[in-house]
Protein backbone atom coordinates (compact mmCIF):
# COMPACT_ATOMS: atom_id res chain seq x y z
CA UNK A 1 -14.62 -9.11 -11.12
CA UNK A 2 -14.70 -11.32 -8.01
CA UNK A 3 -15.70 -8.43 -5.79
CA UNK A 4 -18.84 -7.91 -8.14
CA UNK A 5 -19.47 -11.36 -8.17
CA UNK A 6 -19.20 -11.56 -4.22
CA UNK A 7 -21.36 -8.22 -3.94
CA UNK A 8 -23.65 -9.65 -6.11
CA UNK A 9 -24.69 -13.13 -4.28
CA UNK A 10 -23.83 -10.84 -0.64
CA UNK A 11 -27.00 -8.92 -2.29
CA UNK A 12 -29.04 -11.64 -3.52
CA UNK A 13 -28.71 -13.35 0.38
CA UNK A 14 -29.71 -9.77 2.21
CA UNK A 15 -32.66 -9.31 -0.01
CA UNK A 16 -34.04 -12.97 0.71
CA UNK A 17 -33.27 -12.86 4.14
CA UNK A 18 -34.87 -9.47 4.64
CA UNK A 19 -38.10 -10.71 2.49
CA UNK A 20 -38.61 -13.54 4.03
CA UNK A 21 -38.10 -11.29 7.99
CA UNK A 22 -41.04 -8.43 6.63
CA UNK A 23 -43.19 -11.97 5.58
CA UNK A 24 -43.18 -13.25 8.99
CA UNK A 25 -43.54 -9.57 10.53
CA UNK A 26 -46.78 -8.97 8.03
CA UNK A 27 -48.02 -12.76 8.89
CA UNK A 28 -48.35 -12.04 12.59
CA UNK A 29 -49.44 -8.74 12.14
CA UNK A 30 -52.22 -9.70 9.97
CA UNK A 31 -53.00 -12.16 11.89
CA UNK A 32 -53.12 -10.16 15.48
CA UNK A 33 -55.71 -7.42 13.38
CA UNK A 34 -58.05 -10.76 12.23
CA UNK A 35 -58.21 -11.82 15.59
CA UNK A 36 -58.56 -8.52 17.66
CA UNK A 37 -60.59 -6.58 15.15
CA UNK A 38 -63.55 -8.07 15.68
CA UNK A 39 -63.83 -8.10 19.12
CA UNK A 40 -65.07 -4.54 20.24
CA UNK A 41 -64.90 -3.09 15.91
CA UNK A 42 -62.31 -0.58 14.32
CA UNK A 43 -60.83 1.06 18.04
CA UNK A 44 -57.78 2.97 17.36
CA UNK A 45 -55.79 -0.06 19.00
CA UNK A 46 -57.31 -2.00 16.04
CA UNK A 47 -56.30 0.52 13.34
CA UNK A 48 -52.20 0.42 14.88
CA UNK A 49 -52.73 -3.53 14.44
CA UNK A 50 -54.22 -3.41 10.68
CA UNK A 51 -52.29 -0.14 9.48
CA UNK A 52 -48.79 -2.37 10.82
CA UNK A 53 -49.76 -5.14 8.98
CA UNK A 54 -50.64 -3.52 5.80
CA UNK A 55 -47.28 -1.68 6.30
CA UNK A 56 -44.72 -4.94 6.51
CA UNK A 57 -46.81 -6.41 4.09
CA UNK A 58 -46.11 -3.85 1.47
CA UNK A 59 -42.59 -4.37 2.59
CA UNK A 60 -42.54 -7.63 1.97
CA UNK A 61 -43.95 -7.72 -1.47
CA UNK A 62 -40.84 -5.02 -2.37
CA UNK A 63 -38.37 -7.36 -0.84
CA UNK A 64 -39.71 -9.93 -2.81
CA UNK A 65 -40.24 -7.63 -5.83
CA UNK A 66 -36.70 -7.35 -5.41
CA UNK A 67 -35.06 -10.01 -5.30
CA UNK A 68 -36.58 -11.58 -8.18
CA UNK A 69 -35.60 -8.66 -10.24
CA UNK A 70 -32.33 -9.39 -8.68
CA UNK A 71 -32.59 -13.28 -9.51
CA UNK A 72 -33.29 -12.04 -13.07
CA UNK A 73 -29.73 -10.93 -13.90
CA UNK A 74 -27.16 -13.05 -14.50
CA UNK A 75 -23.95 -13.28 -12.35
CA UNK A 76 -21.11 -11.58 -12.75
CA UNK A 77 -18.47 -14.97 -14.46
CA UNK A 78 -16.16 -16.45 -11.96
CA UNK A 79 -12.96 -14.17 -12.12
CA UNK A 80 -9.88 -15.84 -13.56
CA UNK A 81 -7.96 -17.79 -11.07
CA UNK A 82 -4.65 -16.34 -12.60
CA UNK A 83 -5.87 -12.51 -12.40
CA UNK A 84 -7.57 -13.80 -8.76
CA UNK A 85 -3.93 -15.05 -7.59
CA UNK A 86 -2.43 -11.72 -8.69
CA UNK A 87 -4.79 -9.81 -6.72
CA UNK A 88 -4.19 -11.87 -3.72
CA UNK A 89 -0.59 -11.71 -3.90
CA UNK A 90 -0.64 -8.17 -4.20
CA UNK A 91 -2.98 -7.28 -1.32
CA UNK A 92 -0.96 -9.81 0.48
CA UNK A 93 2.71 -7.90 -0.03
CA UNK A 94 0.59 -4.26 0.43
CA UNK A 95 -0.16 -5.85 3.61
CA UNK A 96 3.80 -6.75 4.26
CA UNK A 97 4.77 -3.52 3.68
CA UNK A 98 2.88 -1.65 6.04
CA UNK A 99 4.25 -3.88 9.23
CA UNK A 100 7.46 -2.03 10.81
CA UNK A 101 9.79 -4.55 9.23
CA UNK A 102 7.84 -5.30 6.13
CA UNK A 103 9.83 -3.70 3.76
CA UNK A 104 13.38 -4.85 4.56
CA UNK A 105 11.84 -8.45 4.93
CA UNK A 106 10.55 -8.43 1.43
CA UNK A 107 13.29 -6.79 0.05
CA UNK A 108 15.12 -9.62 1.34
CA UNK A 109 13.14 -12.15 -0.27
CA UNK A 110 13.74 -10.68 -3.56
CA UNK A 111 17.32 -10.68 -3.25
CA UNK A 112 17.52 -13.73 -2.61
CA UNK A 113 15.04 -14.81 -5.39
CA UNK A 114 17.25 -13.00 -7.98
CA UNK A 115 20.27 -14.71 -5.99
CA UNK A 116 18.32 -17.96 -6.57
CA UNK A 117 17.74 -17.48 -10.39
CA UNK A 118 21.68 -16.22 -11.32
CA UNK A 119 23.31 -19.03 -9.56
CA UNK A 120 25.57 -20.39 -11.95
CA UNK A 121 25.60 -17.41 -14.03
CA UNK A 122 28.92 -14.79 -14.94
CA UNK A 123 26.20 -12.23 -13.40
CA UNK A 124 25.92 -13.83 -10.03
CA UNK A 125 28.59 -12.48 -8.16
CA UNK A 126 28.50 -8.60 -9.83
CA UNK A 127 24.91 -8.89 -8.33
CA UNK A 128 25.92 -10.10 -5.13
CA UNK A 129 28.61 -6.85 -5.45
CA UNK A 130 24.89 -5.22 -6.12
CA UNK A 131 23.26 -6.08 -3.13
CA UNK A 132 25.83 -5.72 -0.88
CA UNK A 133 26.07 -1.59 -2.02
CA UNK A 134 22.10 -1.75 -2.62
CA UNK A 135 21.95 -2.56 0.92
CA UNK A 136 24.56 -0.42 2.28
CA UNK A 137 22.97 2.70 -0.06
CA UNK A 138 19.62 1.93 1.74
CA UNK A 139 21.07 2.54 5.14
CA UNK A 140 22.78 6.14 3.82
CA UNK A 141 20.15 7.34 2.10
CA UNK A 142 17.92 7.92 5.05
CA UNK A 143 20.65 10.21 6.92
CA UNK A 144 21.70 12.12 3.63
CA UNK A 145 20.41 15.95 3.29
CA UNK A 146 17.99 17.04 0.99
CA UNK A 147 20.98 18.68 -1.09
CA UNK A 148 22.26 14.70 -1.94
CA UNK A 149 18.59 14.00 -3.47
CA UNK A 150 19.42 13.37 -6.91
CA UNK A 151 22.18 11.41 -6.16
CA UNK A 152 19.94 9.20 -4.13
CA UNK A 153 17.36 9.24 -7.34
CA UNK A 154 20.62 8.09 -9.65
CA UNK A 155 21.57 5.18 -7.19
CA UNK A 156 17.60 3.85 -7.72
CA UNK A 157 17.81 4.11 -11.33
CA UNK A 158 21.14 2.72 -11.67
CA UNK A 159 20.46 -0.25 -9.36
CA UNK A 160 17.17 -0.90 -11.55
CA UNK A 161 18.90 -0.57 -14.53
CA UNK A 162 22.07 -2.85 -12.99
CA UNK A 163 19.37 -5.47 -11.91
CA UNK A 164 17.81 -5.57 -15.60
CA UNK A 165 21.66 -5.69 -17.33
CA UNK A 166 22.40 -9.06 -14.82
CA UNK A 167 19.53 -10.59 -15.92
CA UNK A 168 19.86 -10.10 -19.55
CA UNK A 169 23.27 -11.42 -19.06
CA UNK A 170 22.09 -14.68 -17.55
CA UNK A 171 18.77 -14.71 -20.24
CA UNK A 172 22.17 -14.40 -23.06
CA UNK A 173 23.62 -17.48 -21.50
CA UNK A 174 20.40 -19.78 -21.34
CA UNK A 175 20.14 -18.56 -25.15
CA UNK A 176 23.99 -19.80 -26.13
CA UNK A 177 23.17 -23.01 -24.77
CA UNK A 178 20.82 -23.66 -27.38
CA UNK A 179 22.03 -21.42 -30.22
CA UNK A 180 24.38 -23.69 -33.51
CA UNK A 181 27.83 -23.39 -33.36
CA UNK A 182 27.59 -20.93 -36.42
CA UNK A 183 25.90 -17.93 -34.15
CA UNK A 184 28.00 -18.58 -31.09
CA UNK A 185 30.93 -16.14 -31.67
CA UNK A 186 28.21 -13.38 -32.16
CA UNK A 187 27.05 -14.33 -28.57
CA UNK A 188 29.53 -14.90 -27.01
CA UNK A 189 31.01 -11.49 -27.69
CA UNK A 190 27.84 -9.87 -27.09
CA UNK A 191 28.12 -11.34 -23.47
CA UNK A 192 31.17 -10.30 -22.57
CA UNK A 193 30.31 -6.87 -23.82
CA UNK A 194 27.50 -7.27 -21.05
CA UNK A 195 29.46 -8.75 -18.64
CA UNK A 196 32.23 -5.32 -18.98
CA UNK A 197 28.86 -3.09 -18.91
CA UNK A 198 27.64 -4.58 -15.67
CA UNK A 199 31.25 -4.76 -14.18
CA UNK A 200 31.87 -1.10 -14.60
CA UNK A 201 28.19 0.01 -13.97
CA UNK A 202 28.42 -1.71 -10.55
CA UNK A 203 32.19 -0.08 -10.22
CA UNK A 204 30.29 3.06 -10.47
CA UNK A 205 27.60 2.21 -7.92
CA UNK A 206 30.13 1.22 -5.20
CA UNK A 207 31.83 4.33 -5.96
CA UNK A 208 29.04 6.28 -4.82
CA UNK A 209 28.33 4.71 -2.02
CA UNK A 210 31.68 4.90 -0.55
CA UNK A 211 31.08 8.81 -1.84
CA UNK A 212 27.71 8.72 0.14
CA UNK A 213 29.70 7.34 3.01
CA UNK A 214 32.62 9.54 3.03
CA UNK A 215 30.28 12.42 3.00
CA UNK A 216 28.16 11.57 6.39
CA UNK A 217 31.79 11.08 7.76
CA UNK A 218 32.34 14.72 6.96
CA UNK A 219 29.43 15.94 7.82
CA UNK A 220 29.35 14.38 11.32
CA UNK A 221 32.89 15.29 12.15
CA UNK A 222 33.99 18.17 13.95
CA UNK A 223 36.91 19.64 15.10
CA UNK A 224 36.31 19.80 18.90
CA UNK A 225 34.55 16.79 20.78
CA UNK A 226 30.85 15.91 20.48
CA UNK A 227 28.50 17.67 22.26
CA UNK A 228 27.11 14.11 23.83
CA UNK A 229 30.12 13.45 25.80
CA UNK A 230 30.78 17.52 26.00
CA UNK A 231 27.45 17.28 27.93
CA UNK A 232 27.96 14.23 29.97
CA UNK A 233 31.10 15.71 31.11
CA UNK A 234 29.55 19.02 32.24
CA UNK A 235 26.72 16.34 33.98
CA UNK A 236 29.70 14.68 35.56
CA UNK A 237 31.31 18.05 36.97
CA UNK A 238 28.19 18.87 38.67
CA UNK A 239 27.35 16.21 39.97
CA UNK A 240 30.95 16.44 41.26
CA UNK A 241 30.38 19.84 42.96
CA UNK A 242 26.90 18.74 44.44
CA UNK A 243 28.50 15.86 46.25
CA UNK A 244 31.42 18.22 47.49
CA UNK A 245 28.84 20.29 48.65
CA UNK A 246 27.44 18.24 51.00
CA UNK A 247 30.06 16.77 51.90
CA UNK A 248 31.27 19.76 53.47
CA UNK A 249 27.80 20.66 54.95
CA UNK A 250 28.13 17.54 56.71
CA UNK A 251 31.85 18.02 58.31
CA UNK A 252 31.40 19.86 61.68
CA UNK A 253 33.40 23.04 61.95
């Protein structure tokens, strides 16, 4: 809504710029043909100077034909400053995320929003467990094979799912607070039913990253040495022999 609303006055300010532009053009046209007509009658010079002032002022009167058809309609309403905000904020993190270290950054900043919002809460240090694996997970996933994809796709929906279970925990303790004594044993076991889910659902998350990890281990290592230092040490040996053989080019026989 506030893009048709800006497209619509961007309009309504070209059209009465350009009508009042083909005004002045058709004024001094007109004029120049008054003048110069008369002096030697209808030349061909003359007919440029009346047929270009007929032509801007035809222009003009569209222009101006225009924009009051323009003027006519209403606006589109100012947009809502909520829905405006939104917008704003979301071209503003699309525009984050395509820098080199957008991403991480903002990732960042919602961690530590969340961090922000359990403190206090039983959930705040099983999501700090989160993060810490979340994190780690990030930095494995990029150098797994495509054959460990749907693990990869389990660890996001997990960690989603883990992220939504912490915060119901903490939404079940801001609701205890204010619950009568008479409902409290209800809650109170449903939270530490929670508390056990999200305990052994983040169990099962570090367990797959150390997995993760344990498989890039094995995948990397080999039984003889790496072929980095197996090719700086054939670098070395020549470099070796070169140097020997000049050295003994050099020595005079």
């Amino acid at each position: 809504m506030a893009d048709q609303r800006a497209r619509y006055f961007r309009r309504l300010r070209s059209l009465r710029r350009s009508a009042r532009w083909w005004s002045v053009w058709a004024g001094g046209l007109g004029g120049a043909a008054v003048v110069l007509t008369p002096y030697q009658g209808l030349g061909l010079p003359d007919a440029a100077w009346v047929a270009g002032a007929g032509g801007t002022a035809a222009l003009a009167l569209w222009r101006w034909a225009d924009l009051r058809l323009l003027a006519a309609q209403p606006a589109p309403p100012p947009p809502d400053p909520a829905l405006a905000a939104e917008r704003t904020r979301a071209q503003l993190i699309a525009a984050v995320e395509r820098l080199p270290a957008g991403a991480g950054a903002l990732a960042e900043v919602r961690r530590q929003k969340a961090r922000f919002t359990l403190r206090g809460s039983a959930a705040a240090e099983p999501w700090n467990r989160l993060s810490r694996a979340s994190s780690t997970m990030t930095g494995l996933a990029g150098r797994l094979p495509a054959l460990a994809g749907p693990a990869v796709l389990e660890a996001t929906v997990a960690e989603t799912s883990l992220h939504d279970l912490a915060h119901r925990v903490a939404s079940l303790e801001k609701a205890m607070r204010l619950a009568p004594d008479g409902s409290r044993p209800a809650l109170e076991s449903a939270h530490r039913d929670l508390c056990g889910q999200l305990d052994r659902g983040i169990t099962a998350y570090e367990a797959l990253v150390v997995a993760a990890a344990a498989y890039l281990a094995e995948d990397t290592r080999s039984a003889t040495e790496h072929p980095a230092a197996t090719r700086l040490t054939e670098a070395t040996d020549l470099l070796h022999g070169i140097a020997t053989g000049l050295s003994q080019l050099r020595t005079p026989r």
